[in-house]
Each structure stands twice: as structure tokens, then as C-alpha cells.
Protein backbone atom coordinates (compact mmCIF):
# COMPACT_ATOMS: atom_id res chain seq x y z
CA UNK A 1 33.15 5.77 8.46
CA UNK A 2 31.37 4.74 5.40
CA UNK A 3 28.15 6.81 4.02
CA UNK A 4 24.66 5.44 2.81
CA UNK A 5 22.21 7.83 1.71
CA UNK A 6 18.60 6.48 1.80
CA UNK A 7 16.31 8.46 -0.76
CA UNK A 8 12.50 8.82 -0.48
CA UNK A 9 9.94 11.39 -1.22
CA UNK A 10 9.27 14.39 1.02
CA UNK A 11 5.37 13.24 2.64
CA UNK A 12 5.16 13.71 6.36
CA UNK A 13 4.59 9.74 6.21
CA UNK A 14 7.76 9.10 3.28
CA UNK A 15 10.13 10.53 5.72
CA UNK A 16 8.84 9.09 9.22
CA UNK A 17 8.78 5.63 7.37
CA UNK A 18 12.33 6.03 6.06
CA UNK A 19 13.53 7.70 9.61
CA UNK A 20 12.22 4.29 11.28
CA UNK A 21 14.21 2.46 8.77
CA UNK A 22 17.47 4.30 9.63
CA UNK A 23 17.12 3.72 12.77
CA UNK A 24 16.63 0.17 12.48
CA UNK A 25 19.84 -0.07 10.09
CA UNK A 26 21.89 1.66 12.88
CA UNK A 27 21.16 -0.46 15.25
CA UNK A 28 22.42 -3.20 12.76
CA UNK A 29 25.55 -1.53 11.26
CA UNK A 30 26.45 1.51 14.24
CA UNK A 31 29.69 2.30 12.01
CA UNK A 32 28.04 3.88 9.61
CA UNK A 33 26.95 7.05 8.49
CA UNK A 34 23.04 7.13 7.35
CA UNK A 35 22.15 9.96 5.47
CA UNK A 36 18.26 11.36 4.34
CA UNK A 37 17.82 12.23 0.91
CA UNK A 38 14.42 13.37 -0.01
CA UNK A 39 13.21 13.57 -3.85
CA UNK A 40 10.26 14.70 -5.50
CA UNK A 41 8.28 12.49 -7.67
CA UNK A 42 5.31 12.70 -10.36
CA UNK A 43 2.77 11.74 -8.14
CA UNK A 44 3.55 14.50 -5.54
CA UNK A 45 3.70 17.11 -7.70
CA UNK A 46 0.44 16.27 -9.87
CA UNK A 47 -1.58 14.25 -7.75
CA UNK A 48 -5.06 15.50 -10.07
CA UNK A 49 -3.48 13.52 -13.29
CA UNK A 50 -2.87 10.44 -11.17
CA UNK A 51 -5.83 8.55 -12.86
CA UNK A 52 -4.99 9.65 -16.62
CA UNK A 53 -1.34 8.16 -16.13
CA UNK A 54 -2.77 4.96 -14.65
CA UNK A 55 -4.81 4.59 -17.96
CA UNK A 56 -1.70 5.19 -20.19
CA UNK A 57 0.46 2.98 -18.42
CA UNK A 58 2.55 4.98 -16.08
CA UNK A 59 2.85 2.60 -12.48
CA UNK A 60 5.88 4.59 -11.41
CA UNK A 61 4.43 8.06 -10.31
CA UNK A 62 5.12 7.84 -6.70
CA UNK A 63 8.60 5.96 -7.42
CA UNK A 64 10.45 6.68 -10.62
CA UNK A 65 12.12 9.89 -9.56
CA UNK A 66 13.50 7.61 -6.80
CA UNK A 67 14.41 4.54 -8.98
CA UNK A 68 16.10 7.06 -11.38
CA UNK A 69 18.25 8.11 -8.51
CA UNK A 70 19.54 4.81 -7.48
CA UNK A 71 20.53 3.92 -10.67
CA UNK A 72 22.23 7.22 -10.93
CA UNK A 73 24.12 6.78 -7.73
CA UNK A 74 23.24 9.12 -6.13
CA UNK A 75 21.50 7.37 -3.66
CA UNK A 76 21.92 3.78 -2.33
CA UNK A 77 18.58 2.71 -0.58
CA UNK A 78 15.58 3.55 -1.86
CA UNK A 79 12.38 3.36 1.13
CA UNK A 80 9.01 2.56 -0.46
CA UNK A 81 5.61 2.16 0.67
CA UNK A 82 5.06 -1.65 -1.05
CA UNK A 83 1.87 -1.27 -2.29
CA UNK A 84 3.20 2.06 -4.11
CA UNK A 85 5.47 -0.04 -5.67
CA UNK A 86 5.10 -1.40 -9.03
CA UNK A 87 5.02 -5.61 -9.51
CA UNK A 88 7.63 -4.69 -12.11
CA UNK A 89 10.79 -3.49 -11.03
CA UNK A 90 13.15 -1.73 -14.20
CA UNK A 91 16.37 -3.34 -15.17
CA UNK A 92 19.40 -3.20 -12.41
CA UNK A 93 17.39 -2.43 -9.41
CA UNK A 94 15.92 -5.19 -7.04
CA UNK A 95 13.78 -5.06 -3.77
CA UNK A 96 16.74 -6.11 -0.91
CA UNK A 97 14.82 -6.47 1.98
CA UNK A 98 11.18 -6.16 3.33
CA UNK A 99 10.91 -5.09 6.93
CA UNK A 100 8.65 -6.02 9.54
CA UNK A 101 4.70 -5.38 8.25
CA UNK A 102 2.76 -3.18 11.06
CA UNK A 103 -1.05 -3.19 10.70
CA UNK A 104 -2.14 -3.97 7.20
CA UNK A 105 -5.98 -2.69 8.34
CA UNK A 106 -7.67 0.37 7.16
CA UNK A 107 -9.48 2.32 9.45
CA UNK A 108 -12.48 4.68 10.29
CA UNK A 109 -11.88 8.04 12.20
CA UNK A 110 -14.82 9.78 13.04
CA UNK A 111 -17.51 12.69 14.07
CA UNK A 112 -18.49 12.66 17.49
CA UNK A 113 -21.41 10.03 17.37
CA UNK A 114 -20.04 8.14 13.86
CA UNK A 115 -16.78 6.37 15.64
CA UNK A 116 -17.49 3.51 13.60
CA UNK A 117 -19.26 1.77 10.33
CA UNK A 118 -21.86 0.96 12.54
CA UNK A 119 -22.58 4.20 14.24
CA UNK A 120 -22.56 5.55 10.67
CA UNK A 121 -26.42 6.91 9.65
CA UNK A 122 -27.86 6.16 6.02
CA UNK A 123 -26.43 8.65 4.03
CA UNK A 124 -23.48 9.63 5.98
CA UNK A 125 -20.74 10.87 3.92
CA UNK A 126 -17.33 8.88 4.61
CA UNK A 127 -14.04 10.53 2.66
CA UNK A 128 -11.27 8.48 0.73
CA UNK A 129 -10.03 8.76 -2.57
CA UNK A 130 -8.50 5.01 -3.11
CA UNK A 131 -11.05 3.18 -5.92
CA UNK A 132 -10.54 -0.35 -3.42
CA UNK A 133 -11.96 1.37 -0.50
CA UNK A 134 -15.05 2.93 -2.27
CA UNK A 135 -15.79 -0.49 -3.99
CA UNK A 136 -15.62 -2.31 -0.83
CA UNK A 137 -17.28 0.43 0.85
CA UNK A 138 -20.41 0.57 -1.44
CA UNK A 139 -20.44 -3.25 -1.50
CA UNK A 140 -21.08 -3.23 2.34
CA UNK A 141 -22.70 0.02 2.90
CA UNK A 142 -24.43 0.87 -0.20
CA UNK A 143 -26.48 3.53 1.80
CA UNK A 144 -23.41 5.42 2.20
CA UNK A 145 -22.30 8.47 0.20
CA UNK A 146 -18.82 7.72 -0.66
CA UNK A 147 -16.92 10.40 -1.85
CA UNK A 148 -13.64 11.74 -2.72
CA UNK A 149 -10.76 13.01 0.19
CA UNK A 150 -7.52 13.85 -1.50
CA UNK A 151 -4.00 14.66 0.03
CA UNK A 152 -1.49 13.45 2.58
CA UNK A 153 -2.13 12.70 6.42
CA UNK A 154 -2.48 15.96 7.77
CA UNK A 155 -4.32 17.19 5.10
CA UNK A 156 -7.45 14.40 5.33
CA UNK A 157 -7.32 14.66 9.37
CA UNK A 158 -8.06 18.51 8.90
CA UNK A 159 -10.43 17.42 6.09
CA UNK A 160 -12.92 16.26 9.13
CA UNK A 161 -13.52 19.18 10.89
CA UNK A 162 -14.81 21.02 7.42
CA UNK A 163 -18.15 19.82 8.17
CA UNK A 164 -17.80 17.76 4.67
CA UNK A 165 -17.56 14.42 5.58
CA UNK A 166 -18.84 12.46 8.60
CA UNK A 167 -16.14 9.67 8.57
CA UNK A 168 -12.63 9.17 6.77
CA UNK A 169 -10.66 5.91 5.78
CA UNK A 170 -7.15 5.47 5.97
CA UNK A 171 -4.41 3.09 6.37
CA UNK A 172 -3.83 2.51 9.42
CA UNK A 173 -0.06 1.83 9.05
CA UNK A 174 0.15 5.64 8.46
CA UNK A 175 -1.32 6.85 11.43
CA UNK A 176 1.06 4.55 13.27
CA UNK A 177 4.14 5.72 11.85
CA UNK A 178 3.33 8.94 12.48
CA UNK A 179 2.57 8.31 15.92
CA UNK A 180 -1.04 9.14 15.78
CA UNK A 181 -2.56 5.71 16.15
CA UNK A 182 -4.43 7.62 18.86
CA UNK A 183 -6.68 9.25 16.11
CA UNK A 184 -7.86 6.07 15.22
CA UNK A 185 -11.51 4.93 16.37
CA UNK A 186 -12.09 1.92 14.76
CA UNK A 187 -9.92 -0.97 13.04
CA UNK A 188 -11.96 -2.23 10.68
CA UNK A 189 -12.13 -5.86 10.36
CA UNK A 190 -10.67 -6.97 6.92
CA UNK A 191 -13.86 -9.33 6.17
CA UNK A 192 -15.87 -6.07 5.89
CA UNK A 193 -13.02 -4.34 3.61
CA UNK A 194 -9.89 -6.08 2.65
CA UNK A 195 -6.65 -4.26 2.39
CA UNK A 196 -4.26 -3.35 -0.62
CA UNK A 197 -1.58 -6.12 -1.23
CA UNK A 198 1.21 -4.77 0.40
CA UNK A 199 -0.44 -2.64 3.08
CA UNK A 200 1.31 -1.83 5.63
CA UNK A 201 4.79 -2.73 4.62
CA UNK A 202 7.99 -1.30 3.42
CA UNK A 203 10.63 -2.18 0.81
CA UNK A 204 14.47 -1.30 0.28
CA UNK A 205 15.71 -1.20 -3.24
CA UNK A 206 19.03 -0.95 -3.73
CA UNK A 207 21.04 -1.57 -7.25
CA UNK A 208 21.24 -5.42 -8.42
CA UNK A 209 25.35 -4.59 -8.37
CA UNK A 210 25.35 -3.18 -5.46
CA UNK A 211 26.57 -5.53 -2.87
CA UNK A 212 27.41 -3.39 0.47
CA UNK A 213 23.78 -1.76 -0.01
CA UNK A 214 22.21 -5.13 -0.56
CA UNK A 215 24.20 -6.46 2.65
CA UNK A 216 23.32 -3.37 4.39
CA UNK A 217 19.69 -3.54 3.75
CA UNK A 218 19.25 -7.04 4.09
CA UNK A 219 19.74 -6.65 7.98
CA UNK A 220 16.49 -5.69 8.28
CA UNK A 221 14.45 -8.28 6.39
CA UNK A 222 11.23 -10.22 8.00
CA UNK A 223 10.46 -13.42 5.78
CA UNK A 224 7.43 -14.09 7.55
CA UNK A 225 6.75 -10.60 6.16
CA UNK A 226 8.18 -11.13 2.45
CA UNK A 227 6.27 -14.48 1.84
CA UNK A 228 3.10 -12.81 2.90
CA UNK A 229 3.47 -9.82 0.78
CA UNK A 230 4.99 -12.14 -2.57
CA UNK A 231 1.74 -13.65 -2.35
CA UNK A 232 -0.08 -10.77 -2.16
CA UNK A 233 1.89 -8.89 -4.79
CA UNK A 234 1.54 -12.54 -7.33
CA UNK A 235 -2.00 -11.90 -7.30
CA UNK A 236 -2.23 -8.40 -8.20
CA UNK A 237 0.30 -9.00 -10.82
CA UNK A 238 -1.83 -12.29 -12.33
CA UNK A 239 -4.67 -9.61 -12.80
CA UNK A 240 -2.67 -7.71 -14.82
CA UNK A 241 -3.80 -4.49 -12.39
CA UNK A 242 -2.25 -1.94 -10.21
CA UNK A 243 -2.87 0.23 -7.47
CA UNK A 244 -5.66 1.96 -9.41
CA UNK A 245 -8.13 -1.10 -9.05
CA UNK A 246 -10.50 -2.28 -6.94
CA UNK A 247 -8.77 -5.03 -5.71
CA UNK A 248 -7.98 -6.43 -2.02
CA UNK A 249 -5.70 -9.01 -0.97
CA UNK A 250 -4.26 -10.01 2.66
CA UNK A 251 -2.04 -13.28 3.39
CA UNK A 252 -1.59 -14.29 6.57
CA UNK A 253 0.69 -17.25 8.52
CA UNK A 254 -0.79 -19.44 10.83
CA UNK A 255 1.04 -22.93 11.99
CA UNK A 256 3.22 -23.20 9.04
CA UNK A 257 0.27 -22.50 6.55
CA UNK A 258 -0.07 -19.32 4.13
CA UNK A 259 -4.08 -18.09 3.80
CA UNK A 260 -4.26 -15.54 0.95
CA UNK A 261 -7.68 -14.00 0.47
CA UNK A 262 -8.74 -11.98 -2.17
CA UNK A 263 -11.38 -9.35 -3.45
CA UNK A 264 -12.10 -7.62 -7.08
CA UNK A 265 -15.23 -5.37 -6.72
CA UNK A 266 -17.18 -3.42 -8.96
CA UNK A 267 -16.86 0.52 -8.77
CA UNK A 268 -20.21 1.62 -7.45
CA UNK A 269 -20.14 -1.99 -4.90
CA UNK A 270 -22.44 -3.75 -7.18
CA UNK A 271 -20.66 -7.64 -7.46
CA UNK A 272 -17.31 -8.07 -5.27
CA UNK A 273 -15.45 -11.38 -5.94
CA UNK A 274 -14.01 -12.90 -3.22
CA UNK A 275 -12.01 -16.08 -3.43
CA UNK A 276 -9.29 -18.06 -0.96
CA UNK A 277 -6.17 -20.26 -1.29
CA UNK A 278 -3.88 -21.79 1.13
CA UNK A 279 -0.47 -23.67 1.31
CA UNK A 280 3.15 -23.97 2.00
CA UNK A 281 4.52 -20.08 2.53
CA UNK A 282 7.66 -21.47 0.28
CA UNK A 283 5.06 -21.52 -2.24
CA UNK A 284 3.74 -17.82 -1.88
CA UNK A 285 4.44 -16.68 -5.56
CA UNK A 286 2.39 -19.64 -7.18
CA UNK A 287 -0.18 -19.13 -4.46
CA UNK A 288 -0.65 -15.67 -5.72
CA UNK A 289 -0.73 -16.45 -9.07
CA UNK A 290 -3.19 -19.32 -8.49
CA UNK A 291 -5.54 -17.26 -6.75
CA UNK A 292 -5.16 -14.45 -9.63
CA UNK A 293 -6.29 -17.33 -11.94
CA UNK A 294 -8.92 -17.89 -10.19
CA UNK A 295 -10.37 -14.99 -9.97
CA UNK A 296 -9.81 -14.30 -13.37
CA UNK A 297 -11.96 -17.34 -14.49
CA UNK A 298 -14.50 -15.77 -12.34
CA UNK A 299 -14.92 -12.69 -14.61
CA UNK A 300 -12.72 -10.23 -12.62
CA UNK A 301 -10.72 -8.70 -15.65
CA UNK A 302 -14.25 -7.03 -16.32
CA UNK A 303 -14.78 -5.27 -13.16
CA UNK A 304 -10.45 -3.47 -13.12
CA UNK A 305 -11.33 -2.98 -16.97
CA UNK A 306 -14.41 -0.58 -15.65
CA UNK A 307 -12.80 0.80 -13.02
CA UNK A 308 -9.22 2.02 -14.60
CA UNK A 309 -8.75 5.99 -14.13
CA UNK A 310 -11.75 6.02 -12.12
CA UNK A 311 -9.56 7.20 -9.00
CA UNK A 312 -5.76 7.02 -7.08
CA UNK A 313 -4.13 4.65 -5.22
């Protein structure tokens, strides 16, 4: 029986991802032996410096560990979350397969009485550390108080019952892969905040050489998924930003035609631009890089410029 050992970092949400995965690969290839690797990256152990290696160029703190272990060999899948993953992969690895996406949504999870944005009072203090939420937040709600929640899953669920914060934001791809989807009170709708490009899906990198691993984690790929995601993924690479920006995107399929949407803001909410493109899905790349154009000419290299090292991912 032949081994493949899938790396990923330690989070609750890192390994229920990757366990999913697994499973799905041994439905696919039964014969083999899947084995769990977890590694420990930058971003885990020094989440407070996340911002000050954004500004000096450092993209890889929740993935480089990993990436340095495939290309060592001693691992042969890697499982990221997408929108941790840099536009720009380093030489000799390549993304082999994108899984189905599950919800690509954030969502609210509430006090009793605040179960959604509406319910929310002036003044009501909702927790989340990502800079695109607080934008979009502040843009919508600027009577909120939008301040900062740090730390995995568990950690910002517990954060609620502190007496802190009134509301939280999270992905709600999370919650479902950890099987708590029913903590969630409200989806909220993407017109009122618009996800991270590559929310809610997954990616297996394997070594460029590496055929069997390529083979093995191809089994698994969605292309409705992939062409969605390139597009989203195009943009944020035209604008030159990366997870530490206030920036939204979403693409979605509908008979045969590829919507992308997407969103710059300004830290404290003040201007948000929003723009739209559509087309063939075989065109998803130059759809995203269209649309990054756009927005672009629209002044939106101004607003990531103010908002770099401002917050995390």
C-alpha cells in the first residue's frame, strides 16, 4: 500500500479542513494509506507581528513552513485555506486541485437580542480582526464600534460571553467545517459585506514534479469551483494587495456566465469602491484582471496603500 502524507498547520479548523480532504481522497483512491502531518507556521506562532510582516513583504506566514515541507519531501499534499494563500506560488510547487467551495459568506453570531446587523443598537460593539470586514462594516454601519477579536474558532466563540463585544464576524465556512454551523444566527448577505477572494475554499499543493501527488489530488477538483476562485484570486493579484487589505471579491456561475463583483474600502468605511464584470468562465483570469483594472483607474491603490499593517487577514 502506498503512503501520502498531507501536511497542514495544527488550528482546530487546519486539521478538520484537511481531515475532510482525506476523506474525500479515500473515497477516490481506497488503496492507499493517508497520513496527517501537522506543522507549525509563522503566523501561528506570532499572530501580534502579523501586520508588520504584511508591510515588509512577507505573504507566506500562515503557509511557508508548509511549502518548505513539500519541497523538502517530507510531505506530499499540502491543505490550504485559499484565501491564506499567496497569488504567488514559489518555484516547483503548484496548486493541483481546488475542491468543492462551501459557503463563501461571513456571518454574525450574537447576544441574546443582537442575532443580526439589524437587531444591532447604535453603538454596539461587533468583534473581528480582518481589515475587509471592519471597512465594510463601518461603510454600512458607521454607528457601530468595530473593534478588534483575535484568535482561532474557539477562542472568538468564548470571546462573546466576556461581556466585550455584542456581536462577532466570522467565516462562515469555518463554523461549518467544524460542525458548528448551528452557532450561526445570521448569513449575511454579501451586498451588505462582500467576502475575501477565496472564501470558503480549499487548495492542494503538491510539487510541480510530482506526478502520483498531482494525480492523487486532482481527484478531488471542482472547476466550477476553480474558475470562480481564478477570478477572484486575478483581481486581488491586479491590485497588487493581499490578505491584509480591504478588499472583497465573490464570482459566481449562473447559465454559463461568470459575475465577479468587487469591493476596495477605506479603513474607517469612509468611500468603498464597488465595481462588476461578467463573461465566459474560460475567461476567469482576464476577468479578474479586468476588473482589478478597473478598479484601479478608480483610485483604489490609495485606499490598500492606507490601510497596509493596519490589521490580519
Amino acid at each position: 500500500m502506498r503512503t501520502v502524507t498531507v501536511g497542514t498547520r495544527g488550528s482546530t479548523l487546519a486539521l478538520a479542513q484537511t481531515r475532510w480532504v482525506v476523506a474525500r481522497l479515500k473515497e477516490e483512491w481506497p488503496e492507499t494509506d493517508f497520513r496527517i502531518q501537522t506543522i507549525s507556521t509563522k503566523g501561528d506562532r506570532d499572530r501580534a507581528s502579523l501586520g508588520s510582516l504584511a508591510q515588509k513583504g512577507d505573504k507566506g506566514f500562515w503557509v511557508k513552513e508548509i511549502e518548505d515541507a513539500l519541497l523538502t519531501g517530507r510531505i506530499d499534499i499540502a491543505v490550504h485555506s485559499l484565501k491564506d494563500l499567496p497569488t504567488e506560488q514559489p518555484e516547483g510547487l503548484e496548486v493541483s486541485a481546488i475542491p468543492k467551495r462551501v459557503d463563501a459568506r461571513d456571518v454574525l453570531i450574537g447576544k441574546e437580542g443582537r442575532k443580526s446587523l439589524v437587531q444591532l443598537p447604535p453603538g454596539a460593539r461587533v468583534g473581528t480582526s480582518s481589515l475587509r470586514r471592519k471597512a465594510f462594516l463601518r461603510a454600512y454601519r458607521p454607528d457601530l464600534q468595530v473593534i478588534d477579536l483575535r484568535g482561532n474558532i474557539d477562542t472568538r466563540l468564548a470571546a462573546l460571553g466576556t461581556g466585550e463585544y455584542d456581536a462577532i464576524i466570522l467565516a462562515a465556512a469555518g463554523l461549518i467545517r467544524t460542525e458548528m454551523r448551528h452557532r450561526i444566527d445570521e448569513f449575511i448577505d454579501p451586498d451588505i459585506l462582500l467576502p475575501a477572494p477565496g472564501q470558503g475554499a480549499l487548495a492542494l499543493e503538491t510539487r510541480a514534479d510530482d506526478d502520483l501527488s498531482i494525480e492523487v489530488a486532482y481527484a478531488i477538483h471542482d472547476h466550477a469551483t476553480d474558475d470562480r476562485v481564478t477570478a477572484e484570486r486575478e483581481f486581488l493579484a491586479g491590485l497588487g494587495a493581499g490578505c491584509l487589505a480591504p478588499v472583497g471579491a465573490h464570482a459566481s456561475i449562473k447559465g454559463g456566465i461568470l459575475t465577479l463583483e468587487g469591493w476596495v474600502g477605506a479603513p474607517d468605511g469612509s468611500q468603498l469602491i464597488r465595481a462588476t464584470t461578467s463573461g465566459d468562465p474560460a475567461e476567469c483570469a482576464d476577468l479578474g484582471a479586468e476588473l482589478a483594472a478597473d478598479m484601479l483607474g478608480q483610485g483604489a491603490q490609495a485606499l490598500i496603500e492606507a490601510a497596509r499593517g493596519e490589521g490580519t487577514c
